[in-house]
N, C-alpha and C. Protein backbone atom coordinates (compact mmCIF):
# COMPACT_ATOMS: atom_id res chain seq x y z
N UNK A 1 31.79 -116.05 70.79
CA UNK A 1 31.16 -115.09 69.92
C UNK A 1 30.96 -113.75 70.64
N UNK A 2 30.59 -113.82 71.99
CA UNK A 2 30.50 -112.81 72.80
C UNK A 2 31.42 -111.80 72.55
N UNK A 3 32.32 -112.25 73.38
CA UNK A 3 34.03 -111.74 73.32
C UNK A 3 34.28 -110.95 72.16
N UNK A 4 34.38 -111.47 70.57
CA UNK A 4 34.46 -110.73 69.68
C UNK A 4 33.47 -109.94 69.27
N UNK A 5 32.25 -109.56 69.76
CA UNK A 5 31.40 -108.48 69.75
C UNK A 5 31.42 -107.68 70.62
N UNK A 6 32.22 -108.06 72.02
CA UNK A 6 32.37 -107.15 72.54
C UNK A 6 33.76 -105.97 72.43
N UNK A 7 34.40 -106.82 71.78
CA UNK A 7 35.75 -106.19 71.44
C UNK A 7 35.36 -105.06 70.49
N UNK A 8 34.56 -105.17 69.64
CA UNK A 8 34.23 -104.78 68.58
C UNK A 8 33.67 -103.13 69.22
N UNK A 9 33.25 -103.42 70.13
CA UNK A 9 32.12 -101.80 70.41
C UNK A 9 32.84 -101.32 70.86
N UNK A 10 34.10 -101.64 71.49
CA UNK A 10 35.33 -100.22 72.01
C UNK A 10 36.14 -100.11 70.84
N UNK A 11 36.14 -100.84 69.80
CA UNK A 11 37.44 -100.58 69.20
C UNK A 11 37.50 -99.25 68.64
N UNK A 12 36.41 -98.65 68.43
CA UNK A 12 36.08 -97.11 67.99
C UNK A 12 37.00 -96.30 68.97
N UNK A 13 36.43 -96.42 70.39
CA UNK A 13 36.91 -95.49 71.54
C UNK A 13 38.58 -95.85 71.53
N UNK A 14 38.68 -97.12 71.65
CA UNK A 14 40.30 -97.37 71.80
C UNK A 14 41.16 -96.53 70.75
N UNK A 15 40.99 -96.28 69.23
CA UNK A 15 41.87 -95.61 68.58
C UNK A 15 41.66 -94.36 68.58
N UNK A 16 40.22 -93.91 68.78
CA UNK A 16 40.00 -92.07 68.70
C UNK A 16 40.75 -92.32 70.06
N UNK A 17 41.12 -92.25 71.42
CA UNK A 17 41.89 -91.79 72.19
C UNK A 17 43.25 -91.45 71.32
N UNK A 18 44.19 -92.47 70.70
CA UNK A 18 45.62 -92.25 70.36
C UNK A 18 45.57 -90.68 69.20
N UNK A 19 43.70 -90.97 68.35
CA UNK A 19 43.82 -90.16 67.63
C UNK A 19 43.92 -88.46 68.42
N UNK A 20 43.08 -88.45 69.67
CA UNK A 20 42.87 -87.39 70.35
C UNK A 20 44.04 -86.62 70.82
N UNK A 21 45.03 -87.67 71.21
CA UNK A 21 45.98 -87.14 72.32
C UNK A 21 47.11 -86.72 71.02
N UNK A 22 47.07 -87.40 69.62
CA UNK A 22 48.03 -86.82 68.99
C UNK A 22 47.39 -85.39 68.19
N UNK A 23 46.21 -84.86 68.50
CA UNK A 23 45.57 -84.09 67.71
C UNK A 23 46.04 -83.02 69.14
N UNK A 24 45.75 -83.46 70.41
CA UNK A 24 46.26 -82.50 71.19
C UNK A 24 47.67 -81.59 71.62
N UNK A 25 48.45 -82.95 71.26
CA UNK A 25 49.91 -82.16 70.82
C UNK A 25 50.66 -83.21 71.38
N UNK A 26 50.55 -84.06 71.84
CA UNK A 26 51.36 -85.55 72.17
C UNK A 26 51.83 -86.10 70.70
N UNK A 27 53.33 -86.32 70.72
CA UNK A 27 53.82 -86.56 69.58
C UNK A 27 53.85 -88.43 69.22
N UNK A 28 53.81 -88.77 68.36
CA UNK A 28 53.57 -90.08 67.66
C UNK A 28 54.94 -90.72 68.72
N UNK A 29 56.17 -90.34 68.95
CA UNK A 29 57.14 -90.96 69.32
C UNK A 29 56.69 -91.80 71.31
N UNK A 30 56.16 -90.21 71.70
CA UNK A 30 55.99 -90.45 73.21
C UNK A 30 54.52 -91.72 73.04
N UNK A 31 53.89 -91.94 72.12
CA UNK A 31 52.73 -92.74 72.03
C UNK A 31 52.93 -94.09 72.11
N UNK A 32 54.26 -94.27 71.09
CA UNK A 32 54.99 -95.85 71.26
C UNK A 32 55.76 -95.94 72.36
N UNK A 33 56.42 -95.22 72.81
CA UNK A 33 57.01 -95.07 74.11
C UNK A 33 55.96 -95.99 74.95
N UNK A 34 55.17 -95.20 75.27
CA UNK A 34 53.67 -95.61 76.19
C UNK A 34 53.41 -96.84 76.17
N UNK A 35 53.36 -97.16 74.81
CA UNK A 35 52.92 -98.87 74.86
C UNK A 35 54.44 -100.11 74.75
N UNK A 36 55.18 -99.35 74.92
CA UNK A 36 56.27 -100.31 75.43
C UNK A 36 56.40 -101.28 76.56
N UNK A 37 55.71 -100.37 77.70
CA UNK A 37 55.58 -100.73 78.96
C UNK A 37 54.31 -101.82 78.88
N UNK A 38 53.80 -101.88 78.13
CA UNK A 38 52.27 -102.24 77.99
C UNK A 38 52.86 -104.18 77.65
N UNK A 39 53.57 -103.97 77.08
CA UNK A 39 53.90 -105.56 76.39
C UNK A 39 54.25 -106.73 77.41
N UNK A 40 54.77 -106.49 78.92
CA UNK A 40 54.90 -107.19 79.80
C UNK A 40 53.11 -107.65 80.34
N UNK A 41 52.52 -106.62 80.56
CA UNK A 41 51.21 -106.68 81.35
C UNK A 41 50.33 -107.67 79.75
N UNK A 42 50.64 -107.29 79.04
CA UNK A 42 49.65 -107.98 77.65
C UNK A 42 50.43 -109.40 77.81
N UNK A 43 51.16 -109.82 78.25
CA UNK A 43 51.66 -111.10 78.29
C UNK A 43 51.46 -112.07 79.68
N UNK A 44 51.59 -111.35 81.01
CA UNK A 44 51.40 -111.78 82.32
C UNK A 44 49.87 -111.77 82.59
N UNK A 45 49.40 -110.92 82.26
CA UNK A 45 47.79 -110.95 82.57
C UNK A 45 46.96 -111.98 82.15
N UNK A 46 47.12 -112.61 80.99
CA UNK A 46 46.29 -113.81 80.63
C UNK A 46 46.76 -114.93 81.67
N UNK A 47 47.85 -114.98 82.15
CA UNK A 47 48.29 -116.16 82.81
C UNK A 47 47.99 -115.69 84.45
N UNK A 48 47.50 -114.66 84.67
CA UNK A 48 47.10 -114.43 85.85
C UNK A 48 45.32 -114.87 85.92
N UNK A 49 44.76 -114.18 84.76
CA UNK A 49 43.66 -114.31 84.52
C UNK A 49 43.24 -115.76 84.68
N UNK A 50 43.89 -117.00 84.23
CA UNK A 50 43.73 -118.05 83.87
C UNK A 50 42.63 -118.77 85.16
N UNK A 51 43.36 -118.30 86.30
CA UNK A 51 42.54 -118.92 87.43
C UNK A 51 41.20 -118.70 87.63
N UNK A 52 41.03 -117.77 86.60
CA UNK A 52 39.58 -117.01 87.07
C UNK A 52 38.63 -117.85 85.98
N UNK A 53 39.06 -117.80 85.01
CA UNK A 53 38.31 -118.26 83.62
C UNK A 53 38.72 -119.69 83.66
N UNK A 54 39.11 -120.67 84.37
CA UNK A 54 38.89 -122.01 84.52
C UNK A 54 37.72 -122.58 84.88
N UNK A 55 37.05 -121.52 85.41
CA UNK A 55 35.94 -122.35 86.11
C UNK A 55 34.97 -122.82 85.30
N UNK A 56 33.81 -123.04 86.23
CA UNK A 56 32.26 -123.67 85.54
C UNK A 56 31.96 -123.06 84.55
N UNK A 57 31.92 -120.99 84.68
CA UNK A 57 31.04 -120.03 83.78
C UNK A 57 32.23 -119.27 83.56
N UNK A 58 33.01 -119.64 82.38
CA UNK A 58 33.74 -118.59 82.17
C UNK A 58 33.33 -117.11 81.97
N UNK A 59 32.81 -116.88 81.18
CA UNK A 59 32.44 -115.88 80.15
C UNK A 59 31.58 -115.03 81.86
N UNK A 60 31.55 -115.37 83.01
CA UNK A 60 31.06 -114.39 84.02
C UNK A 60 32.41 -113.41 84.51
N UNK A 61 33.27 -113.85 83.97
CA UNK A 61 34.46 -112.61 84.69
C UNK A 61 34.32 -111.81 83.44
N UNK A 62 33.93 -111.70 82.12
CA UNK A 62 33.82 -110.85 80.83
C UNK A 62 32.60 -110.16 81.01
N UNK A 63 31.65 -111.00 81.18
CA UNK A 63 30.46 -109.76 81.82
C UNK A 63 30.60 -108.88 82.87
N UNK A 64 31.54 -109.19 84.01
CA UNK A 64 31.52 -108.24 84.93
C UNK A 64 32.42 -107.43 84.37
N UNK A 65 33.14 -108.00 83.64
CA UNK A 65 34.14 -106.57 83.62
C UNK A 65 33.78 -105.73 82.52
N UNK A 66 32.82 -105.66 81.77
CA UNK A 66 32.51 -104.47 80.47
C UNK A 66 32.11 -103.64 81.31
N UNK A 67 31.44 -103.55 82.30
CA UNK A 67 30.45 -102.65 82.83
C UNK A 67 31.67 -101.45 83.40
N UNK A 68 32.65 -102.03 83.67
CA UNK A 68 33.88 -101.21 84.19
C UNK A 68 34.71 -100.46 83.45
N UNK A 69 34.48 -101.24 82.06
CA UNK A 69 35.62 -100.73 80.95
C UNK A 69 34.58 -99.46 80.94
């Protein structure tokens, strides 16, 4: 339940950025470009992650890391 409330309070910040940078003059094309590269790391990272979130307290590697986001 955590997790999806926490997703929830950036999702504002996460799209006003794409909205910002195309309001600044970055064109819609170079934006998908950008997240092309993104689709390897969105796939390898959970399986890297895995070792971490096996343990006793999962949900302690999600608390440490908001404070960073």
């Amino acid at each position: 339940m955590y997790v999806c409330q926490q997703q929830m309070g950036f999702a504002a910040a996460d799209h006003v950025t794409s909205l910002k940078l195309i309001e600044g003059g970055v064109p819609k094309e170079n934006l998908a470009l950008m997240a092309i590269p993104l689709v390897p790391v969105d796939i390898i990272l959970p399986i890297l992650i895995t070792r971490f979130t096996s343990r006793h307290r999962p949900l302690d590697v999600v608390l440490r890391s908001v404070p960073m986001r």
